[in-house]
Protein backbone atom coordinates (compact mmCIF):
# COMPACT_ATOMS: atom_id res chain seq x y z
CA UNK A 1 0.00 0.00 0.00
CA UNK A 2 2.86 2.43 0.93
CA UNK A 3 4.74 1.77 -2.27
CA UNK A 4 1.59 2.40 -4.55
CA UNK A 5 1.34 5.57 -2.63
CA UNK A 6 4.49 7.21 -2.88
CA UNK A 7 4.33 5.94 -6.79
CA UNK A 8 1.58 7.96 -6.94
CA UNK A 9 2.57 10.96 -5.25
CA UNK A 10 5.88 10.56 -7.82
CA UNK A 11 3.55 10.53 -10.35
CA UNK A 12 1.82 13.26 -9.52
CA UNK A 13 4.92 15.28 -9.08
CA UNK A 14 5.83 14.35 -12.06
CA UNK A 15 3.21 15.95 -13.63
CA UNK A 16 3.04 18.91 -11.65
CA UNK A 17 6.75 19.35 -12.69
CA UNK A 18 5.83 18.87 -16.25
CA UNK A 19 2.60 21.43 -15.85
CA UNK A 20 4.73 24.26 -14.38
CA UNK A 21 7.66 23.16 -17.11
CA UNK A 22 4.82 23.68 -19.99
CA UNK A 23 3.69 26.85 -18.28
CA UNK A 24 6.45 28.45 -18.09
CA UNK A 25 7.58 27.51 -21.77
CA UNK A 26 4.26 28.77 -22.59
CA UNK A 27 5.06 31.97 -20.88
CA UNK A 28 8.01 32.54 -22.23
CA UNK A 29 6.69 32.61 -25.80
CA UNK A 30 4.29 34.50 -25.26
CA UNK A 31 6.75 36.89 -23.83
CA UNK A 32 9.81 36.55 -25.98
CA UNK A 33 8.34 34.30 -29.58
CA UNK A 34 8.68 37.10 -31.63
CA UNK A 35 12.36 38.06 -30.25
CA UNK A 36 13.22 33.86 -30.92
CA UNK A 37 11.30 34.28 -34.55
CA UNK A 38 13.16 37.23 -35.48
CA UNK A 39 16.91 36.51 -34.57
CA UNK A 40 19.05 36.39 -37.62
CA UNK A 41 19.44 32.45 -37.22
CA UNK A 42 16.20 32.39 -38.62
CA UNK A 43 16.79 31.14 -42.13
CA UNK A 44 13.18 30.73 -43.05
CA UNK A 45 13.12 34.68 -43.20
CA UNK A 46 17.09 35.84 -43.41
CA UNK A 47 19.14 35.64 -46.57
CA UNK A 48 22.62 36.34 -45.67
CA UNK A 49 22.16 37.86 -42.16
CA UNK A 50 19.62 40.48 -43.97
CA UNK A 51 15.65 40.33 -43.70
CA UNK A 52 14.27 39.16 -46.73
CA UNK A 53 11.09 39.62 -46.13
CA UNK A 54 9.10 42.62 -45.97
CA UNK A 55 8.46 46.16 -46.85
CA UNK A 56 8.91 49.44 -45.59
CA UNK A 57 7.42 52.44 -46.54
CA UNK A 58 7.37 56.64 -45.49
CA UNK A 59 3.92 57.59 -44.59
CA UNK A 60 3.05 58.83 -48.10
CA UNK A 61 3.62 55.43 -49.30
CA UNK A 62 6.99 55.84 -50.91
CA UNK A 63 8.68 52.54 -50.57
CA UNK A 64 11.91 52.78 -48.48
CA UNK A 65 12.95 48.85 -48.11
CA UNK A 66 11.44 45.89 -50.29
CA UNK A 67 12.79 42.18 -51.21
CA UNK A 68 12.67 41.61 -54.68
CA UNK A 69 14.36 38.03 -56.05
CA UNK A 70 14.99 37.14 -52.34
CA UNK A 71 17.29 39.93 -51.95
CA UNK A 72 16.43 43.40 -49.35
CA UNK A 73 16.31 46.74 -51.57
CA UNK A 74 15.82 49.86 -50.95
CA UNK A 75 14.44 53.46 -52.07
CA UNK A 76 14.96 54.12 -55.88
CA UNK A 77 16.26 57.24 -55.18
CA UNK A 78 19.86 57.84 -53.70
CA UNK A 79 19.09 60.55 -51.15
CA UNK A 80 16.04 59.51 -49.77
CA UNK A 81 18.15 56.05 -48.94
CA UNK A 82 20.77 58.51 -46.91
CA UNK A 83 18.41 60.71 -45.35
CA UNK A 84 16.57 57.27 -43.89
CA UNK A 85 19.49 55.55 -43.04
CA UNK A 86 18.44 55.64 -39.35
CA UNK A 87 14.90 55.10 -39.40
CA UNK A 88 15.11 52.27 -41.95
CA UNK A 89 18.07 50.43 -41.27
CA UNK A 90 21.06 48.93 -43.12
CA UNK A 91 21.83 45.32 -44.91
CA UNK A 92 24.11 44.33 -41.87
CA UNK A 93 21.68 45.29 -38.88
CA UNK A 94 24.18 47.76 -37.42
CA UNK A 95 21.46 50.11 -37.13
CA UNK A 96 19.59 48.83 -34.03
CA UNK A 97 16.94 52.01 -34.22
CA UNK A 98 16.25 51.07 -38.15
CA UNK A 99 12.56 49.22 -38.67
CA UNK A 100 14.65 46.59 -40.43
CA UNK A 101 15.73 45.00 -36.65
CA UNK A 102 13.65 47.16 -34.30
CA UNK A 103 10.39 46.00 -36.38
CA UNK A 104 11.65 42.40 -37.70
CA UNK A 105 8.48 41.02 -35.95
CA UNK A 106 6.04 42.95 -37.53
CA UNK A 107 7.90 42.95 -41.17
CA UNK A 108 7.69 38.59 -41.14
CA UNK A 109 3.92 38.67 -39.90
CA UNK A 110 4.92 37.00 -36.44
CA UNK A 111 1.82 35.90 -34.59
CA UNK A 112 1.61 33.62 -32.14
CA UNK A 113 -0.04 30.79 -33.83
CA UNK A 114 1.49 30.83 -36.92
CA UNK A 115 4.76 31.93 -36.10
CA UNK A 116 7.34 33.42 -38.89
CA UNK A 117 5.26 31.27 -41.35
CA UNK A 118 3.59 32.98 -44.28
CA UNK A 119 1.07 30.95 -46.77
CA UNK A 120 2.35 33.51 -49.58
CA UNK A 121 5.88 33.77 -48.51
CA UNK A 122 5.49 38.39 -48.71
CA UNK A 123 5.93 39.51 -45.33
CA UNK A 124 4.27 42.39 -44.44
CA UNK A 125 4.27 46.43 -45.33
CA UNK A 126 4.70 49.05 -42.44
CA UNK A 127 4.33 52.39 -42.80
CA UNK A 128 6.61 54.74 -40.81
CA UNK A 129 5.33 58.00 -39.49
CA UNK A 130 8.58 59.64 -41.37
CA UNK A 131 8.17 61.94 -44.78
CA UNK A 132 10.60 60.66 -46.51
CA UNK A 133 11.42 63.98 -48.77
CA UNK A 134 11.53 66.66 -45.75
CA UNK A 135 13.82 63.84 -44.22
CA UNK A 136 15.85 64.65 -47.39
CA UNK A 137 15.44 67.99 -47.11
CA UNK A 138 16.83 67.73 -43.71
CA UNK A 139 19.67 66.01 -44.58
CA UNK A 140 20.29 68.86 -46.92
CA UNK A 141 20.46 71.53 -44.68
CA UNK A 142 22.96 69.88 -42.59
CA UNK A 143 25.09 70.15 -45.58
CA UNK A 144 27.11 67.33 -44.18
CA UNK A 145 27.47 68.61 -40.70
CA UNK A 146 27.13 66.24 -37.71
CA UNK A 147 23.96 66.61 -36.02
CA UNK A 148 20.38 65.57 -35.77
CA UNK A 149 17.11 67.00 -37.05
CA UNK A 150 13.77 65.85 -35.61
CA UNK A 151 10.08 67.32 -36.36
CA UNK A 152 6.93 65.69 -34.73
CA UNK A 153 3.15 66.32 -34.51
CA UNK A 154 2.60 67.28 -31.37
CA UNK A 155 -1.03 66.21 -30.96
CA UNK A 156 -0.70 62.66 -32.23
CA UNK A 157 2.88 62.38 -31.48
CA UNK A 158 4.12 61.31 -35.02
CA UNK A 159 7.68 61.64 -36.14
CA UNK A 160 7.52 63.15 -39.33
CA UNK A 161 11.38 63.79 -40.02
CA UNK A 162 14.24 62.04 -37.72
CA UNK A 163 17.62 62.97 -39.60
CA UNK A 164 21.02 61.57 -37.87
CA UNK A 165 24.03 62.74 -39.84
CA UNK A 166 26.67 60.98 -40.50
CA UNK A 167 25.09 58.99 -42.46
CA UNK A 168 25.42 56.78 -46.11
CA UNK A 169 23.85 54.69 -48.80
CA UNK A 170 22.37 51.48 -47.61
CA UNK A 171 22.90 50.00 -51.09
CA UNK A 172 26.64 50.89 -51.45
CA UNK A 173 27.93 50.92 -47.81
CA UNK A 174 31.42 52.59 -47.28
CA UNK A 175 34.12 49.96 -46.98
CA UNK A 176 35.42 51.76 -43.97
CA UNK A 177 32.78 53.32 -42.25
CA UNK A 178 32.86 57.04 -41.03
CA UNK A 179 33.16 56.81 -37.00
CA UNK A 180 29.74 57.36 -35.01
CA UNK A 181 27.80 56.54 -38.45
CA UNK A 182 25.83 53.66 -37.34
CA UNK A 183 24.40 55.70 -33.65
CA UNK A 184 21.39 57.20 -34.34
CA UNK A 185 21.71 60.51 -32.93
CA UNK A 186 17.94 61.46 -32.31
CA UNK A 187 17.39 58.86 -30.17
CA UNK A 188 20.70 57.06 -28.90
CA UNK A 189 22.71 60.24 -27.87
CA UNK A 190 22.73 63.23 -25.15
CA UNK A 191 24.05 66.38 -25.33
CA UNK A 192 25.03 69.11 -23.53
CA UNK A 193 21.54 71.08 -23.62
CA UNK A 194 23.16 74.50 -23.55
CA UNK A 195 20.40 77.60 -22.64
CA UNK A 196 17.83 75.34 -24.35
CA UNK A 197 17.81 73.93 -20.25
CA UNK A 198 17.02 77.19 -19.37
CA UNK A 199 13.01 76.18 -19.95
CA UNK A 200 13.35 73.97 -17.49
CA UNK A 201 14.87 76.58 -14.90
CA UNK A 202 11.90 78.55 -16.18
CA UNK A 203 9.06 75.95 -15.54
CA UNK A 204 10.42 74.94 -12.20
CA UNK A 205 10.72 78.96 -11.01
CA UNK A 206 6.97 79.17 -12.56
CA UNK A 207 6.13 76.75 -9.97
CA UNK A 208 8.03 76.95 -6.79
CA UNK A 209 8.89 80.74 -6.57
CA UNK A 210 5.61 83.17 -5.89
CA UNK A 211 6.70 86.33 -6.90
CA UNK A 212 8.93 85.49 -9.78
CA UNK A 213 7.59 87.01 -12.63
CA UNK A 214 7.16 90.59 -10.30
CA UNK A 215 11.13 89.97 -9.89
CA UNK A 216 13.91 91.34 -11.21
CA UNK A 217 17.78 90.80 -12.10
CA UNK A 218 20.43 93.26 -12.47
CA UNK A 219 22.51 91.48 -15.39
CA UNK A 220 25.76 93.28 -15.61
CA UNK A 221 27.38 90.47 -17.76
CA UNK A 222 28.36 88.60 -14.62
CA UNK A 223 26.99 86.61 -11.30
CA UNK A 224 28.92 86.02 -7.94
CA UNK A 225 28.38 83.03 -6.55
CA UNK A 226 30.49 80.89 -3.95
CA UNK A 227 33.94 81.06 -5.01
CA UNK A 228 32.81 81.42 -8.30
CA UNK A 229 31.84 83.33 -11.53
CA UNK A 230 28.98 83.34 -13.81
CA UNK A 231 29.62 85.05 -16.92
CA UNK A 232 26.71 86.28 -19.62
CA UNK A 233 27.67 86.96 -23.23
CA UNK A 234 26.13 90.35 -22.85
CA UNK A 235 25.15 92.79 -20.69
CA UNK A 236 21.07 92.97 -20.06
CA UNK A 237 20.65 95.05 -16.97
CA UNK A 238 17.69 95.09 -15.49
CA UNK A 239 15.00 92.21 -16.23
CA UNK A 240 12.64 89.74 -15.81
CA UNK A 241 12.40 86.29 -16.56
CA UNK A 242 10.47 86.44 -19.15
CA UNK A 243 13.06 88.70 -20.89
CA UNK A 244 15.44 86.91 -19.26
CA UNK A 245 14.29 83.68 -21.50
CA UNK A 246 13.91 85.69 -24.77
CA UNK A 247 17.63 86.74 -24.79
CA UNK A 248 19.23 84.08 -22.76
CA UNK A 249 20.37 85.65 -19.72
CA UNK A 250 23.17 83.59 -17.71
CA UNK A 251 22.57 85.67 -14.69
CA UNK A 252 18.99 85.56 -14.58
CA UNK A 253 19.01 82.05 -14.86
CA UNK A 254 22.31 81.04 -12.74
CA UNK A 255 20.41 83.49 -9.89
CA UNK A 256 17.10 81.23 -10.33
CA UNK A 257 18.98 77.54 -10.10
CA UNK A 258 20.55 79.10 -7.02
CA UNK A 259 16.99 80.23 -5.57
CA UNK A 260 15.68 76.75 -6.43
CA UNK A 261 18.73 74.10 -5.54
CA UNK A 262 20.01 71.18 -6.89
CA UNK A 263 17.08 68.90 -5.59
CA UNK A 264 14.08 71.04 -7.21
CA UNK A 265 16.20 71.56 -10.29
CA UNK A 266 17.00 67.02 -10.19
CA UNK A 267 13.15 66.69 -9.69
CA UNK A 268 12.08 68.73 -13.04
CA UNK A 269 14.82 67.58 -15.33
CA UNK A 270 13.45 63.79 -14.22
CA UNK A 271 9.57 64.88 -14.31
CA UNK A 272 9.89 66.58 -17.56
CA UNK A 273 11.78 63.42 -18.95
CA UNK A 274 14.85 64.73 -19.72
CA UNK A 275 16.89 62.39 -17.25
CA UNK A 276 15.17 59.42 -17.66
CA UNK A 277 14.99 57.10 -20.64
CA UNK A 278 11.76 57.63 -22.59
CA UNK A 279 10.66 55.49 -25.96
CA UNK A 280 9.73 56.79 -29.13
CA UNK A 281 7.84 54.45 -31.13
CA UNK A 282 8.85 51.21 -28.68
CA UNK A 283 12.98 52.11 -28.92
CA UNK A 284 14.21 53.22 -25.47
CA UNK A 285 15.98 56.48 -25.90
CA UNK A 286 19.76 57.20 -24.06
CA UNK A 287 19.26 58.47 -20.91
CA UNK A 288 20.30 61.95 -19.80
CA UNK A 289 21.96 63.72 -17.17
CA UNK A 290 21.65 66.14 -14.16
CA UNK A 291 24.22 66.14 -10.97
CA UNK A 292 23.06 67.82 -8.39
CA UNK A 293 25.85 70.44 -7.47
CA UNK A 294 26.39 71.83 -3.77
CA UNK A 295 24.29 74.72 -2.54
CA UNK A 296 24.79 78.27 -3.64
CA UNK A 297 28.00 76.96 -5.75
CA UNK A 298 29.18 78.02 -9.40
CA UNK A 299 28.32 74.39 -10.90
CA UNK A 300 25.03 74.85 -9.22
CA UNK A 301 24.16 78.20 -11.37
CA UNK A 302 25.88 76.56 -14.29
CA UNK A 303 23.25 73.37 -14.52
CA UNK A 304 20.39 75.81 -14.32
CA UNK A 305 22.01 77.17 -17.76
CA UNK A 306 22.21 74.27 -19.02
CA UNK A 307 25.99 73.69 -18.86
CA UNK A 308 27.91 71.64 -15.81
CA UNK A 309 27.07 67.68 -16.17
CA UNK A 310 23.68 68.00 -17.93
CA UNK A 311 22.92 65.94 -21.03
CA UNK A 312 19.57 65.73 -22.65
CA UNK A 313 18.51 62.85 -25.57
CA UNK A 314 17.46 65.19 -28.22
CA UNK A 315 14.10 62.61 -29.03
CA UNK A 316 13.34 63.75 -25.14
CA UNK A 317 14.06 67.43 -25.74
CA UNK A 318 11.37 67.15 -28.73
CA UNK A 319 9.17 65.27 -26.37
CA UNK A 320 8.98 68.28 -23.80
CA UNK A 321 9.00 70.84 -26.07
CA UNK A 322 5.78 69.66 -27.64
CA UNK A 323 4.56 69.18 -24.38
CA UNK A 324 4.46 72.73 -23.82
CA UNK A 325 2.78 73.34 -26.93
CA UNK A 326 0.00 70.94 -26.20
CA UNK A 327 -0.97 72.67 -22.95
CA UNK A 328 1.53 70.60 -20.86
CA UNK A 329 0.87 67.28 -21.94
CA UNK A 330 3.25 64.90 -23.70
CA UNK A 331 2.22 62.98 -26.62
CA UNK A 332 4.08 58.91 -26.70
CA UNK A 333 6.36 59.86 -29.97
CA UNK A 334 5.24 57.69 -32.34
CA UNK A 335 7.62 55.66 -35.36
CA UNK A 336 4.55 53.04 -37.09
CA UNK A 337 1.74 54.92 -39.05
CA UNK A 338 -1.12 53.89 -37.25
CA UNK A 339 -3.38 51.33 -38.37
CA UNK A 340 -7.24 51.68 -38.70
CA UNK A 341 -7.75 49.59 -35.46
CA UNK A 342 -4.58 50.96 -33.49
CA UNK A 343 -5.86 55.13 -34.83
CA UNK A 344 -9.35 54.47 -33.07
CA UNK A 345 -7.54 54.25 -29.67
CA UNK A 346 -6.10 57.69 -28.43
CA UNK A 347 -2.26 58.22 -28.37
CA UNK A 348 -1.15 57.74 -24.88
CA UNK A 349 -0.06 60.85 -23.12
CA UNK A 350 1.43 62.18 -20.22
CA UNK A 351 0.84 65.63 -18.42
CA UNK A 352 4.28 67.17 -17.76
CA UNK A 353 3.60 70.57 -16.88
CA UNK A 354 0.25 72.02 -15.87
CA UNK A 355 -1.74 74.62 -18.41
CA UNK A 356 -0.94 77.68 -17.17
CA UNK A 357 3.08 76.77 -16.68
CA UNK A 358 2.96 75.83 -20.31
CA UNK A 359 1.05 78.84 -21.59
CA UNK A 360 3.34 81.14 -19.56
CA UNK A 361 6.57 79.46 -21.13
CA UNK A 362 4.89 79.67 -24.76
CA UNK A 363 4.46 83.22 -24.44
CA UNK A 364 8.44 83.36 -23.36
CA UNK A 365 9.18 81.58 -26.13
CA UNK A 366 7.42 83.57 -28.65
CA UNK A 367 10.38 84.34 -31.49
CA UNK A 368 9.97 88.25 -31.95
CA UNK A 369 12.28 88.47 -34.91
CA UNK A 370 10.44 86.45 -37.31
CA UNK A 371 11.70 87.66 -40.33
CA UNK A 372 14.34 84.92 -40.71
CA UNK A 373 10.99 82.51 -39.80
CA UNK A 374 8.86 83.98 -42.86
CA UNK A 375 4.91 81.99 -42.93
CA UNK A 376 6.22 80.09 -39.64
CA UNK A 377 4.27 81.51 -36.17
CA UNK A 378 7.17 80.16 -34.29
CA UNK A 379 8.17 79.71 -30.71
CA UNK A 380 11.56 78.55 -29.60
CA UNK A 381 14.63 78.83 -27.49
CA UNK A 382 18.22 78.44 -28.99
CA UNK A 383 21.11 76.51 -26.99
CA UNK A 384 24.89 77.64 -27.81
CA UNK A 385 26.40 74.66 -26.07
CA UNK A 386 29.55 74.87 -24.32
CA UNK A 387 31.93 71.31 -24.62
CA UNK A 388 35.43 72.75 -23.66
CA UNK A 389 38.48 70.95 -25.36
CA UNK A 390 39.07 73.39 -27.52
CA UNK A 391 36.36 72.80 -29.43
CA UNK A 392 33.36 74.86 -31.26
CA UNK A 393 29.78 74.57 -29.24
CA UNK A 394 27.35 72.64 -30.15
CA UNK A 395 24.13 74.91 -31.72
CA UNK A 396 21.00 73.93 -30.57
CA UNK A 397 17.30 75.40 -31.61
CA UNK A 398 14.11 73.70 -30.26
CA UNK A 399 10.78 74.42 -30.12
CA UNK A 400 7.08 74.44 -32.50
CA UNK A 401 5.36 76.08 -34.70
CA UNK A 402 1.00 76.88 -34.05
CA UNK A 403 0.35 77.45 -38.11
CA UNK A 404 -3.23 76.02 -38.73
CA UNK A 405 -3.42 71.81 -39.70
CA UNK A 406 0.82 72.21 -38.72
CA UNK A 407 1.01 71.59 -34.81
CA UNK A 408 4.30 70.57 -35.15
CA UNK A 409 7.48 70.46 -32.63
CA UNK A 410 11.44 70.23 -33.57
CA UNK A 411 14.22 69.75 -32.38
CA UNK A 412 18.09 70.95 -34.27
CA UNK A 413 21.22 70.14 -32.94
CA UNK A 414 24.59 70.61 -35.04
CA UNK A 415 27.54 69.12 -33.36
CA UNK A 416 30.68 71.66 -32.64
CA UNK A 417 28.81 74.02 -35.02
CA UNK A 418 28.81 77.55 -33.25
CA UNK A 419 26.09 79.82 -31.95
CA UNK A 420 22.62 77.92 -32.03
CA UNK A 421 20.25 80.93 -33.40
CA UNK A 422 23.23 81.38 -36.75
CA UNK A 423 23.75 78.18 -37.27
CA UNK A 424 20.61 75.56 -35.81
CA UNK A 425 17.83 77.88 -36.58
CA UNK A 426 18.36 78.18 -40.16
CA UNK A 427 18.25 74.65 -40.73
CA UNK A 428 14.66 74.23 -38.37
CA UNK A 429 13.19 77.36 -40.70
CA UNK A 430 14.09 75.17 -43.66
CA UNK A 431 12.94 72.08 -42.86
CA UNK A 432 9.43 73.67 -41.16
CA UNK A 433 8.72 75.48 -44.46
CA UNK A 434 8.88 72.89 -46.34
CA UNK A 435 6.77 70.69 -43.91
CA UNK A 436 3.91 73.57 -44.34
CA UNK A 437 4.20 73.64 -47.90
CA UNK A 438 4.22 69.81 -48.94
């Protein structure tokens, strides 16, 4: 009797073993089949290490990657090939940001019944949120210049144009490969945000100081602090933040991160986004940066100007900026057109700053000067980036535009290229005319 019981109770662990083995296997591809379907060992569905299956198009329908004779092409046209580089992907899979890896999954038809197995052998067509021609006209007004260019819908969250330069032909790849070529800028780098940090100062001074747009700062081209200086480019004299923002005034902003601390100033850079990794459209952008520097010390008024330690992703700049623009709330930035199921449920969003912050910092941001901005009604803040070594700064303009059916956000960044309003903001007044006029 004791022997058919403790074969049964084997038994039954036995099975119970098997149960929880089958669960978990279960669980696991549920979790991770499509990662296992689309790994490059996949031969049903790789040629050569490359997807060959599957098509990729801009959201206009101009095709950017195809397979024709078992073999991955892409865009007829030479340009629109460089300018796409990053958002479509190359032959080898460097490019981990391209659709080619990021959306393998959705490119083979992966589901979990079926697997990578297709009755017709096509693969699928995505559409990416890009415009494939203001990409190239982008790419353009880089005029070969390191640097990224980004545009998105603020109200839907869309990325019309994401531009990372260097960049090259995906169907004649360089034999030696320019350094930095396969990082996609927009979304796998941070910077040194320069003054374009100072709208952060601005919406954290909004909300914790009372009086501070009754205040006033005497700018006379320098700030004491510590056993330190704080040096502005110019001499403003007496003003307020407001005019403080519109002409980029160290000392009005140094004086604020010194009124606010390092912890207040670490809790907005994080709640705005800037810190923290974000995703646009499912890729996990790099993270940024803030140290919090001792009380009442130089590095402290520096990081309220954008300069110490802090880094910002320029995909989470864009991200905040058109936050402000839509009343304080964050559209998820979006890569894959929507579909007519996936458009009927609302973008997710995320309230960063409340209305009135983000109305008062519009109305700071308002460009005054908008003859080099003609048809755009613009709003913006420049960044002249300071990255020592001897080298040029890095020119930053960020920012939207209001113009009716065009609620759309950008972000510029040229690497080492000088001051951001000469050099960054003719390249965003480009690019935003010709998304208005296409």
């Amino acid at each position: 009797m004791n022997k058919v019981r403790t074969r049964s109770l084997s038994l039954y662990l036995l099975i119970a073993v098997a149960v929880l083995g089958m669960g978990f296997y279960i669980f696991r591809y549920i979790m991770y089949g499509d990662e296992w379907a689309s790994a490059p060992f996949n031969a049903a569905v790789y040629h050569k290490g490359a997807l060959a299956v599957g098509r990729v198009t801009d959201r206009n329908g101009v095709i950017l990657a195809d397979v024709r004779d078992g073999k991955r092409v892409f865009a007829e046209n030479k340009d629109v090939r460089r300018a796409t580089l990053h958002a479509v992907g190359d032959l080898q899979g460097n490019i981990g940001t391209g659709a080619l890896s990021a959306y393998a999954p959705e490119l083979m038809g992966y589901n979990l019944i079926t697997g990578s197995y297709s009755r017709t052998d096509a693969g699928k067509t995505i559409a990416l949120t890009i415009d494939s021609w203001l990409n190239v006209e982008a790419l353009r007004a880089l005029d070969g210049r390191r640097g990224v260019v980004m545009v998105s819908n603020y109200r839907t969250g869309e990325v019309l144009c994401m531009v990372s330069s260097p960049t090259f032909d995906p169907s004649d790849p360089p034999g030696s490969p320019e350094e930095g070529v396969y990082m996609n800028r927009a979304i796998q780098s941070a910077y040194t945000p320069g003054s374009t940090f100072k709208l952060v100062t601005a919406a954290a001074a909004i909300d914790n100081i009372r009086d501070v747009f009754d205040r006033t700062f005497d700018c006379t081209g320098e700030l004491e602090t510590g056993n330190g200086l704080i040096t502005c480019p110019s001499v403003h004299g007496n003003i307020g933040l407001v005019q403080g923002l519109r002409v980029s005034c160290n000392v009005v902003f140094g004086q604020l991160a010194l009124d606010l601390g390092s912890e207040t100033l670490a809790e907005y850079t994080e709640k705005l986004g800037l810190s923290e990794r974000t995703t646009i459209g499912g890729l996990s952008t790099a993270q940024g940066n803030f140290d919090k520097a001792p009380r009442s010390s130089p590095n402290l008024a520096w990081s309220g100007v954008g300069q110490f330690n802090n880094t910002v992703c320029p995909a989470s700049m864009l991200r905040f900026v058109g936050a402000i623009a839509n009343d304080g709330n964050a559209v998820e930035l979006q890569l894959l057109k929507r579909t007519r199921v996936s458009s009927i449920v609302p973008a997710s969003t995320e309230r960063l700053l409340s209305f009135n912050t983000a109305v008062e910092l519009g109305e700071a941001m308002e460009v005054q000067n908008r003859q080099n901005f003609p048809g755009l009604d613009i709003y913006a803040k420049s960044g002249t980036a300071q990255v020592g070594g001897g080298k040029e700064p890095h020119a930053w303009f960020v920012g939207y535009i209001t113009n009716e059916d065009y609620p759309l956000a950008f972000v510029v960044i040229v690497e080492n290229g000088g001051g951001g309003t000469a050099v960054a903001g003719p390249i965003a007044s480009r690019v935003l005319q010709a998304a208005i006029s296409s």
